[in-house]
C-alpha atoms as a PDB file:
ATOM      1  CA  UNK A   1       0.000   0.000   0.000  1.00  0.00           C
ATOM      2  CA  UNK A   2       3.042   2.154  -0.186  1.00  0.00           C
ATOM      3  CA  UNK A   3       5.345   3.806  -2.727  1.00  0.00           C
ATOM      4  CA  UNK A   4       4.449   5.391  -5.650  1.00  0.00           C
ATOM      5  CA  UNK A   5       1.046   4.400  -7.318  1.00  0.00           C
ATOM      6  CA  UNK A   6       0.036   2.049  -4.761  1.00  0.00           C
ATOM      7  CA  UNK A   7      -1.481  -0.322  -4.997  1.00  0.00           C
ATOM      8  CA  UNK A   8      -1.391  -0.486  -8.215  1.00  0.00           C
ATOM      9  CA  UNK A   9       1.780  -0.702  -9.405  1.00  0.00           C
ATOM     10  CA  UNK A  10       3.367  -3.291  -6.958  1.00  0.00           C
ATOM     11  CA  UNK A  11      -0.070  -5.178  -7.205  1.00  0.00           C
ATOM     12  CA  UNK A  12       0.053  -5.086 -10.992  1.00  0.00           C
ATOM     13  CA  UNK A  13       4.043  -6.140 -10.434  1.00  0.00           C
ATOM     14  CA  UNK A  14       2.674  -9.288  -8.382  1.00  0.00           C
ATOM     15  CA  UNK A  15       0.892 -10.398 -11.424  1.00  0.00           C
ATOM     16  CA  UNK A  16       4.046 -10.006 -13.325  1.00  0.00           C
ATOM     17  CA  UNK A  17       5.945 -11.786 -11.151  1.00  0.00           C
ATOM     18  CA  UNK A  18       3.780 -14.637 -10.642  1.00  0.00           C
ATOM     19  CA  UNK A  19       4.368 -15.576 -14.993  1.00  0.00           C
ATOM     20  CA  UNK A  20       7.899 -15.689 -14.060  1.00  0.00           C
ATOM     21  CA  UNK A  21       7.847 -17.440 -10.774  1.00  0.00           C
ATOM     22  CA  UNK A  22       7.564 -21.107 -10.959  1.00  0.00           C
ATOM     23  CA  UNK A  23       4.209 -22.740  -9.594  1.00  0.00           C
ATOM     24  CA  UNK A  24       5.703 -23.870  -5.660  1.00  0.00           C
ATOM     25  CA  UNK A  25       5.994 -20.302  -5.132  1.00  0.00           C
ATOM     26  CA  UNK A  26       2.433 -18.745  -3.631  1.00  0.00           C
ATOM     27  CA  UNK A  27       2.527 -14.775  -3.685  1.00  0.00           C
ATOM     28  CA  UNK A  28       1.055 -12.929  -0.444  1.00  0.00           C
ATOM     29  CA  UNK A  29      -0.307  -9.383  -0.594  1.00  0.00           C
ATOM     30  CA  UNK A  30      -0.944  -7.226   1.817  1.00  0.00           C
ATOM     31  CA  UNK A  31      -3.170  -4.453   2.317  1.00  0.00           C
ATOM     32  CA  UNK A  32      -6.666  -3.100   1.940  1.00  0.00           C
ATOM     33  CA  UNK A  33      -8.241  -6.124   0.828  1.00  0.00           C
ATOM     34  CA  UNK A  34     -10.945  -4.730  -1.958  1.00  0.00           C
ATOM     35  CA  UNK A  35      -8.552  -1.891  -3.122  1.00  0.00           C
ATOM     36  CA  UNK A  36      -5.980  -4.972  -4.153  1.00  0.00           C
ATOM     37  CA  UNK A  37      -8.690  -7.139  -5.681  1.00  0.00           C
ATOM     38  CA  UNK A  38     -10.207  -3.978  -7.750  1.00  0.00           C
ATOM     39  CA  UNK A  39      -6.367  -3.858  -9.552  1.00  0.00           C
ATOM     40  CA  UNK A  40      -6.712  -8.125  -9.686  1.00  0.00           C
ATOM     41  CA  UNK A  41      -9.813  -7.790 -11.368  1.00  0.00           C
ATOM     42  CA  UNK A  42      -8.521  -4.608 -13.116  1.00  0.00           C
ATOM     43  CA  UNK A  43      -5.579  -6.407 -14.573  1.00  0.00           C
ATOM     44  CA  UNK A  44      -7.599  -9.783 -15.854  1.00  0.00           C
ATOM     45  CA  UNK A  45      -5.776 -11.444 -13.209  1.00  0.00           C
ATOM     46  CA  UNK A  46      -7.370 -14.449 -11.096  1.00  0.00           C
ATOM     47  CA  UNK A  47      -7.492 -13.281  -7.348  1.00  0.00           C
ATOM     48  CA  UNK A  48      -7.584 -17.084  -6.536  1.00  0.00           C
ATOM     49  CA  UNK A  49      -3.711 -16.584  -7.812  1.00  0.00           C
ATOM     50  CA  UNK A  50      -2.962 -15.050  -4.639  1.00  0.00           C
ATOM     51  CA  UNK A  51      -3.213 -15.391  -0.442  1.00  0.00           C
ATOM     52  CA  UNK A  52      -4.233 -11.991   0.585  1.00  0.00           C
ATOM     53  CA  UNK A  53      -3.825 -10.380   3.872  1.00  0.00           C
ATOM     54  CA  UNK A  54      -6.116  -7.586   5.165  1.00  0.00           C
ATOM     55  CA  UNK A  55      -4.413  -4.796   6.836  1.00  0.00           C
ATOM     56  CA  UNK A  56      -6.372  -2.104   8.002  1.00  0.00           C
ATOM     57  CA  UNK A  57      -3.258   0.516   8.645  1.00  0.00           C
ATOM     58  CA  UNK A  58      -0.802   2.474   6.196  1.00  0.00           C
ATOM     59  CA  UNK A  59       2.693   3.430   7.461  1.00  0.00           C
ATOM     60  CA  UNK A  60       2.734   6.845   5.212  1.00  0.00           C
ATOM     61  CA  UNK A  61       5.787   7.576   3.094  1.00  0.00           C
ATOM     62  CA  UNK A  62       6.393  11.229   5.705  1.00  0.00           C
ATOM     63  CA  UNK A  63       5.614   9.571   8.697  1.00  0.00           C
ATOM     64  CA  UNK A  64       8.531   8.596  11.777  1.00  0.00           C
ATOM     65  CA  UNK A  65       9.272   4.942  10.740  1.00  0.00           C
ATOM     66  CA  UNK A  66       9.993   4.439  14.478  1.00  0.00           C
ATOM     67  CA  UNK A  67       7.015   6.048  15.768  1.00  0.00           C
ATOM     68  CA  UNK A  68       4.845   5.219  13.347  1.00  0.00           C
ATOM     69  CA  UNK A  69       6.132   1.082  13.332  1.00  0.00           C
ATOM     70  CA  UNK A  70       5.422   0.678  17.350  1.00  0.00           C
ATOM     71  CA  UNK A  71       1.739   2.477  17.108  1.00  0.00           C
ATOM     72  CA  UNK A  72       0.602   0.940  13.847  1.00  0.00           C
ATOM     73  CA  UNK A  73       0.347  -2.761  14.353  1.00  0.00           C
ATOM     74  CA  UNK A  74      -2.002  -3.388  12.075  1.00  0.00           C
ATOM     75  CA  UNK A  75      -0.299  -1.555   9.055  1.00  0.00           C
ATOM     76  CA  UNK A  76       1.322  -3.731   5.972  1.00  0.00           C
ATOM     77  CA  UNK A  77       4.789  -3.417   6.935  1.00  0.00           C
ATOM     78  CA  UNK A  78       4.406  -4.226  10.575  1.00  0.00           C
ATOM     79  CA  UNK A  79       1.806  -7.245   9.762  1.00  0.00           C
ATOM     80  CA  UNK A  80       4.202  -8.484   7.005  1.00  0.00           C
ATOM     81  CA  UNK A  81       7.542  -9.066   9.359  1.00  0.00           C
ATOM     82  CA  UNK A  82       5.808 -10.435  11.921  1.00  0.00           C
ATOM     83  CA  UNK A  83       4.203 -13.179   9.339  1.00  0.00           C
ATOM     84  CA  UNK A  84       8.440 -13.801   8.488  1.00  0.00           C
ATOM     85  CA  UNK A  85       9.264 -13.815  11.962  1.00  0.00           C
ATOM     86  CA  UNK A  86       6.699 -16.383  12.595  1.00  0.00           C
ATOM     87  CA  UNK A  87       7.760 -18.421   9.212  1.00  0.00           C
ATOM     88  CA  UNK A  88       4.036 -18.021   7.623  1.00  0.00           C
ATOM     89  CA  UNK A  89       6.408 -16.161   5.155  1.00  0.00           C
ATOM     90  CA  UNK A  90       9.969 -16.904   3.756  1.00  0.00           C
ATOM     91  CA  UNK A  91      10.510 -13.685   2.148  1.00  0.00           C
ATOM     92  CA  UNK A  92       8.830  -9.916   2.505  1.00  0.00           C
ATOM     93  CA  UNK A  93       9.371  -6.795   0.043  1.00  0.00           C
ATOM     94  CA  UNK A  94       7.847  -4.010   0.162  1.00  0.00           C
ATOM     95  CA  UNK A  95       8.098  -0.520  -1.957  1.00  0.00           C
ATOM     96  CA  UNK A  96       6.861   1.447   1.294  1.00  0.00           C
ATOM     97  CA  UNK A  97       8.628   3.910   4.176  1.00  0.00           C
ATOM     98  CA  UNK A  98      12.302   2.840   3.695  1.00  0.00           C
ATOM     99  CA  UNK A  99      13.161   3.938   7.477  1.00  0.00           C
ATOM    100  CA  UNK A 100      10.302   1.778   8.425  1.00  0.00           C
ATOM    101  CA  UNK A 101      11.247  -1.637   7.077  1.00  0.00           C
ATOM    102  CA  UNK A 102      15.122  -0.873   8.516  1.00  0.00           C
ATOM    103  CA  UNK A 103      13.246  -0.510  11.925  1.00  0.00           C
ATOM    104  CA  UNK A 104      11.269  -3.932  11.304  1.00  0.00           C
ATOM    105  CA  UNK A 105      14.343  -6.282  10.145  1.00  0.00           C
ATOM    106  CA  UNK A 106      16.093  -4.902  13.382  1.00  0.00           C
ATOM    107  CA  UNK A 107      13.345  -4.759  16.246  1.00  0.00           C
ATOM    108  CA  UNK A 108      11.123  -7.767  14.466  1.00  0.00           C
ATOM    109  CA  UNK A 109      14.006 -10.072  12.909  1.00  0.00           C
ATOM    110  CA  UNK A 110      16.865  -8.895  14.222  1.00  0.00           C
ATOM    111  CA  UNK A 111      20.464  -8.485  12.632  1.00  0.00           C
ATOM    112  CA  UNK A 112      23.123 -10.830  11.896  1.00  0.00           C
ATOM    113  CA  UNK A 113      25.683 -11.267  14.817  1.00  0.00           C
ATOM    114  CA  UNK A 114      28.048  -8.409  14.023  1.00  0.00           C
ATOM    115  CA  UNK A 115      26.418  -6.845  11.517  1.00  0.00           C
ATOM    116  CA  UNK A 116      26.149  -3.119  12.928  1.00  0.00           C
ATOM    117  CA  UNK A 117      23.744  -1.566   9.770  1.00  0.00           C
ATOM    118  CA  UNK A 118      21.371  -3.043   7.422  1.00  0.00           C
ATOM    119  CA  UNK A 119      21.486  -1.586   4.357  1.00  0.00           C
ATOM    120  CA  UNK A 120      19.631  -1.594   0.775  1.00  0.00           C
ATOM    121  CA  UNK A 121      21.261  -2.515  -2.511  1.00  0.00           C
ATOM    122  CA  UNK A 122      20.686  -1.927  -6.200  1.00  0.00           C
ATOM    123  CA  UNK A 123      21.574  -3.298  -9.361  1.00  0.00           C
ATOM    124  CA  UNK A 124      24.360  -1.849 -11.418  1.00  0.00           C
ATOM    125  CA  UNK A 125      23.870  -2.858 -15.143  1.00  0.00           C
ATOM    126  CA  UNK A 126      27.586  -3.095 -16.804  1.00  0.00           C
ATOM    127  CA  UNK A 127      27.901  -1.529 -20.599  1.00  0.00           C
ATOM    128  CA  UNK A 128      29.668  -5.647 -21.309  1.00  0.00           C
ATOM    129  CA  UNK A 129      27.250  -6.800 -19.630  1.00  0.00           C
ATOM    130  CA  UNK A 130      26.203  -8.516 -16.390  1.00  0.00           C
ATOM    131  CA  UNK A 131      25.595  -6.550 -13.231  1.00  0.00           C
ATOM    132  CA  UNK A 132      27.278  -5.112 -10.739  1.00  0.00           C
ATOM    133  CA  UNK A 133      25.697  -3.434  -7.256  1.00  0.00           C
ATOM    134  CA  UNK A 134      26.387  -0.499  -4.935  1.00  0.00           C
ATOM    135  CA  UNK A 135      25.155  -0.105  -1.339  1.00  0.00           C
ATOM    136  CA  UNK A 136      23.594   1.808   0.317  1.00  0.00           C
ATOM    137  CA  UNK A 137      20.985   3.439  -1.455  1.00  0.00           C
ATOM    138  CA  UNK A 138      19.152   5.225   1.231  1.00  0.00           C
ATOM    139  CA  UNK A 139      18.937   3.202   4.480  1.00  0.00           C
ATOM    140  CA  UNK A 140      21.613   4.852   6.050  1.00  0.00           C
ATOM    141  CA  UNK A 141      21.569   8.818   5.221  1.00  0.00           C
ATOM    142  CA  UNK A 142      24.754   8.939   7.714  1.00  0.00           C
ATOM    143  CA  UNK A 143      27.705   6.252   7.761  1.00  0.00           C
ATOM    144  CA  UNK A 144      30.934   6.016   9.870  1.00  0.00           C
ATOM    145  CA  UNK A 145      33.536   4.126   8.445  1.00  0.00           C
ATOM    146  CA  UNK A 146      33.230   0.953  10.582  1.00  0.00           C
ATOM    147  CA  UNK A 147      29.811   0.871   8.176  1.00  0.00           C
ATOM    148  CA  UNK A 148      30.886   1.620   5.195  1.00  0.00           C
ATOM    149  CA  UNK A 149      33.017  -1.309   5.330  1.00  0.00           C
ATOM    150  CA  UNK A 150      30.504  -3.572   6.627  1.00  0.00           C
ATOM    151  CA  UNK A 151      29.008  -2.497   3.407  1.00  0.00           C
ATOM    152  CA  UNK A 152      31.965  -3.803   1.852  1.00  0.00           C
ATOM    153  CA  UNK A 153      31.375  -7.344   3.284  1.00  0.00           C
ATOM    154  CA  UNK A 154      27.665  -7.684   2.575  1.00  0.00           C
ATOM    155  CA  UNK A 155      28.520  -6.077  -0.712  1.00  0.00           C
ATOM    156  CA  UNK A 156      31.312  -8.569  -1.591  1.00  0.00           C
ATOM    157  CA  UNK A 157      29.222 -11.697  -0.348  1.00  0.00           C
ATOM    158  CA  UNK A 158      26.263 -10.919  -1.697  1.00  0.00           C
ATOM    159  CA  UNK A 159      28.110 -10.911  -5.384  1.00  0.00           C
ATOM    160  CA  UNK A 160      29.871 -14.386  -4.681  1.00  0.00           C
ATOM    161  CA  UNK A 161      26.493 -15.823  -3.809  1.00  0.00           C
ATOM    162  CA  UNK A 162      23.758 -14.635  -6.428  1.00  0.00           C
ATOM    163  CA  UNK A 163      26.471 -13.466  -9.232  1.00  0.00           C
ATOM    164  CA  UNK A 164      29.025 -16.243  -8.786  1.00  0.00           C
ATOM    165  CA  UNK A 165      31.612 -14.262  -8.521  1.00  0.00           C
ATOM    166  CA  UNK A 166      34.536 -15.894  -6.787  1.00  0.00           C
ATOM    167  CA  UNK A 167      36.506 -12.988  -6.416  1.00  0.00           C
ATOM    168  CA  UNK A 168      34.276  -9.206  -6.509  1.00  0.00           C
ATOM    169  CA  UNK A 169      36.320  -6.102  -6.680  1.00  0.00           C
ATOM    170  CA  UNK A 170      35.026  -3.991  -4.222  1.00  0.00           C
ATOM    171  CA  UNK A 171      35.658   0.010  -4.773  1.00  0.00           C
ATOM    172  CA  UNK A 172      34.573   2.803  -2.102  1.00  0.00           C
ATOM    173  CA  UNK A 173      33.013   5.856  -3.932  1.00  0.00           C
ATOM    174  CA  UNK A 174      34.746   9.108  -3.831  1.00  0.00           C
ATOM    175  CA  UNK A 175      35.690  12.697  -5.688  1.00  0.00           C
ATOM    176  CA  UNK A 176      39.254  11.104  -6.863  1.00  0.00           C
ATOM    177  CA  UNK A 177      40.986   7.835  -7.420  1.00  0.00           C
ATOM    178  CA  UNK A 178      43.634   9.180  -4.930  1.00  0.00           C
ATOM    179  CA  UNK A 179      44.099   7.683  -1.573  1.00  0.00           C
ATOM    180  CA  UNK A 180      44.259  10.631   0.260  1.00  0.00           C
ATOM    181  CA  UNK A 181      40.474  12.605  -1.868  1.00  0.00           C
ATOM    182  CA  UNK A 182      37.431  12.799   0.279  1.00  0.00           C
ATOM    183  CA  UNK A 183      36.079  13.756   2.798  1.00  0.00           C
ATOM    184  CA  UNK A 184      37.381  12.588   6.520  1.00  0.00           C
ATOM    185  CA  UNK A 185      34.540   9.909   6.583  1.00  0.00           C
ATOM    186  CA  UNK A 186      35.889   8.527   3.077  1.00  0.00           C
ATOM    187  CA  UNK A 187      39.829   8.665   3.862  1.00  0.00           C
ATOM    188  CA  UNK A 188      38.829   6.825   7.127  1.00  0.00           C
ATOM    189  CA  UNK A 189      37.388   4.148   5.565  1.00  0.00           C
ATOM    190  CA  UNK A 190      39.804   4.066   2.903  1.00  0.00           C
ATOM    191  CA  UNK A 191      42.242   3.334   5.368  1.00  0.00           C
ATOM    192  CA  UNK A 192      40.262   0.662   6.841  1.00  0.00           C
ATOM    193  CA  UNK A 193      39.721  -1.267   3.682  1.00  0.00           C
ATOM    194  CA  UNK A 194      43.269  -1.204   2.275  1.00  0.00           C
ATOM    195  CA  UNK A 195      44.497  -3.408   4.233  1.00  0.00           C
ATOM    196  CA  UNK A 196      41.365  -5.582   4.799  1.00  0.00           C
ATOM    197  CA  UNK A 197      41.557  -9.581   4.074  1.00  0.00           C
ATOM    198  CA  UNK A 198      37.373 -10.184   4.628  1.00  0.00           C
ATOM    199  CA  UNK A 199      36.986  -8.378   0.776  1.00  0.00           C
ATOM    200  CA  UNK A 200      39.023  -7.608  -2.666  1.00  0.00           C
ATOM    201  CA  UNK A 201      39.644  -3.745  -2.441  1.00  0.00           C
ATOM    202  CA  UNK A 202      40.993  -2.195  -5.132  1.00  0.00           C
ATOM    203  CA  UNK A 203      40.585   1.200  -4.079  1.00  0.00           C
ATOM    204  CA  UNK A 204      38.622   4.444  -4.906  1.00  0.00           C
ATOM    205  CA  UNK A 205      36.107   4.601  -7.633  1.00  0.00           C
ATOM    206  CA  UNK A 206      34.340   7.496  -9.530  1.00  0.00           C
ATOM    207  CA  UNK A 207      30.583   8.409 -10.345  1.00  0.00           C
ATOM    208  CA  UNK A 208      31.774   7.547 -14.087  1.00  0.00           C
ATOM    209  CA  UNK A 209      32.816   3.759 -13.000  1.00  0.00           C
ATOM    210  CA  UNK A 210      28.837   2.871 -12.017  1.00  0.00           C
ATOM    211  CA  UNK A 211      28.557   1.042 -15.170  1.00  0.00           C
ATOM    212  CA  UNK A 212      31.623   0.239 -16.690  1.00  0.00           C
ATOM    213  CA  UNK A 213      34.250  -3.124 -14.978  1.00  0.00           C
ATOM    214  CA  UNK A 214      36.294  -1.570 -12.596  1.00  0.00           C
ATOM    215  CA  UNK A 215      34.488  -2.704  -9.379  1.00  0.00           C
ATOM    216  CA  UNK A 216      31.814  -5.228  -9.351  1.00  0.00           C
ATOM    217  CA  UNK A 217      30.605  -3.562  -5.802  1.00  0.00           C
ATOM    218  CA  UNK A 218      30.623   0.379  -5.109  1.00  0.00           C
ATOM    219  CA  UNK A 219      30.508   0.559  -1.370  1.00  0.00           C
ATOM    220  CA  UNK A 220      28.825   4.734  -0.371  1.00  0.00           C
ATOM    221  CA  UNK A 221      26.871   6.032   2.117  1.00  0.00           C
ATOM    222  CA  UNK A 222      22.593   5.757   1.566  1.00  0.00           C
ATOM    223  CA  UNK A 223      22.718   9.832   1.126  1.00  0.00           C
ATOM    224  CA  UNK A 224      25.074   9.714  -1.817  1.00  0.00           C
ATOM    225  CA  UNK A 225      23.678   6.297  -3.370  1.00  0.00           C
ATOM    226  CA  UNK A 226      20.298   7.788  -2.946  1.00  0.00           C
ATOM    227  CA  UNK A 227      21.121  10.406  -5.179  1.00  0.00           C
ATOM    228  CA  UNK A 228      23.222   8.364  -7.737  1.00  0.00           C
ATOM    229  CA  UNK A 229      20.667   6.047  -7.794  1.00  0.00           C
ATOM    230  CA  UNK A 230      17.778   8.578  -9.026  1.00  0.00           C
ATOM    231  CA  UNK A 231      19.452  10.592 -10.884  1.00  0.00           C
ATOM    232  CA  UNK A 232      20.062   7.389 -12.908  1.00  0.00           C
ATOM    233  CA  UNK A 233      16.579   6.696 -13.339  1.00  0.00           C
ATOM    234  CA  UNK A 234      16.014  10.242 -14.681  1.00  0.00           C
ATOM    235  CA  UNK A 235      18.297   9.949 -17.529  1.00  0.00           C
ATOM    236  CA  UNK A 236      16.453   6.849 -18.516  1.00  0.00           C
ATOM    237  CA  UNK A 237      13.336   8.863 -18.240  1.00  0.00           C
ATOM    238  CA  UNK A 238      14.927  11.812 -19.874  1.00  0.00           C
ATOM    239  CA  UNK A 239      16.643   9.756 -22.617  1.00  0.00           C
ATOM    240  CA  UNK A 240      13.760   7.821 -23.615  1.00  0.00           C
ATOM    241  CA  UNK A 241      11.458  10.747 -23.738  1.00  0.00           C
ATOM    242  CA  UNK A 242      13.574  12.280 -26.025  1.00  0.00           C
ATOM    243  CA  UNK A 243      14.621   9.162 -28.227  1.00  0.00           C
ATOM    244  CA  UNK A 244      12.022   6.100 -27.021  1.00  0.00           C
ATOM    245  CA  UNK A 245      13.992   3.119 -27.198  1.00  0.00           C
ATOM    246  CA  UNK A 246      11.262   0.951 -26.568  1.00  0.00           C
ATOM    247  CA  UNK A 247      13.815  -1.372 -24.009  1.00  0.00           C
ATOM    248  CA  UNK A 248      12.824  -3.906 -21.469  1.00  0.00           C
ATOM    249  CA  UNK A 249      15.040  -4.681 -19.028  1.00  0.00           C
ATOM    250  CA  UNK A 250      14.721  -8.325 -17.867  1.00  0.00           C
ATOM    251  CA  UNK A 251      16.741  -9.105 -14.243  1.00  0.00           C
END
């Protein structure tokens, strides 16, 4: 019931999904109960499809994600990590209050053992192809260096599991290639990862290295990746208004 064009859009994305999922996998949605089965219905889509779970409460986009997480027990986000944390689900997405779902993996599911910050990730598609990812993209608006290379951990394991990548070069985003460019937060961390053995770091990257080879994972604070990663999706926007390319990008 949350991001842009809800319901619709991540309802209509269910449907999507559920061609490309195979047939052991059962989709859960929830939310107002006859707004989602007006888009089913909408969409030519057979609610049967689909377990759906009334929720009666909407954790707004501008609202505390603390506050608004403990007082709203009955809202989507709240309803759907407690249905994980009691294994009625084995995986929960939602395209709602960012600050909110951070506060339900940690108070509801908990962290790994050492992990100090969850973050969010996105996809980096490479001009050879393939993907690359950086992290964060908005969980964490503020990062000390002990973070950022945590992020280079998660980053760098998260590529040798779902990419296959033995080996992921892992680069920390700055102003310069140079060891000493950046601000303190970024030279700290540089000097943290140099010498690290949990990760391959091969150094400082640029915003022009997003999409080319040079680093497989581009390790930033969520304010910065934030920013990178929309003003990405305006150039798209931008770019295919002006010359519509017609492209569908299959993950």
């Amino acid at each position: 019931m949350g991001g842009d064009y809800a319901p619709d859009a991540p309802v209509s994305g269910a449907i999507l999904a559920l061609k490309e999922l195979p047939e052991s996998v059962r989709l859960v949605l929830i939310g107002d109960k006859d707004q989602i089965l007006s888009v089913i219905q909408k969409r030519g889509a057979n609610p049967a499809d689909f377990d759906i779970v009334h929720a009666t409460e909407i954790i707004g986009m501008g609202e505390h994600p603390t506050k608004a997480y403990s007082k709203k027990p009955n809202s989507t986000i709240f309803i759907g990590f407690q249905m994980l944390k009691e294994g009625t689900l084995d995986a929960f997405a939602s395209s709602g209050n960012t600050g909110a779902m951070l506060v339900g993996c940690m108070f509801t599911i908990k962290t790994i053992q050492g992990v100090i910050r969850p973050c969010i990730t996105s996809l980096l598609p490479k001009f050879k192809g393939g993907f690359g990812i950086v992290l964060d993209v908005g969980t964490n608006a503020d990062c000390k260096p002990d973070v950022l290379y945590q992020f280079g951990v998660l980053g760098s394991l998260y590529v040798k599991n779902v990419y296959g990548n033995p080996n992921p070069k892992v680069g920390l985003l700055n102003i310069g290639e140079e060891e000493e460019k950046g601000n303190l937060v970024s030279q700290a961390a540089h000097s943290l990862m140099k010498d690290s053995k949990d990760f391959n770091f091969i150094g400082n990257v640029e915003g022009r290295d997003f999409f080319n080879d040079k680093a497989d994972v581009i390790v930033c604070d969520g304010f910065t990746g934030n920013v990178v990663l929309k003003e990405a999706e305006s150039f798209y926007y931008f770019f295919n208004s002006k010359y519509p390319l017609n492209i569908t990008f299959n993950h």
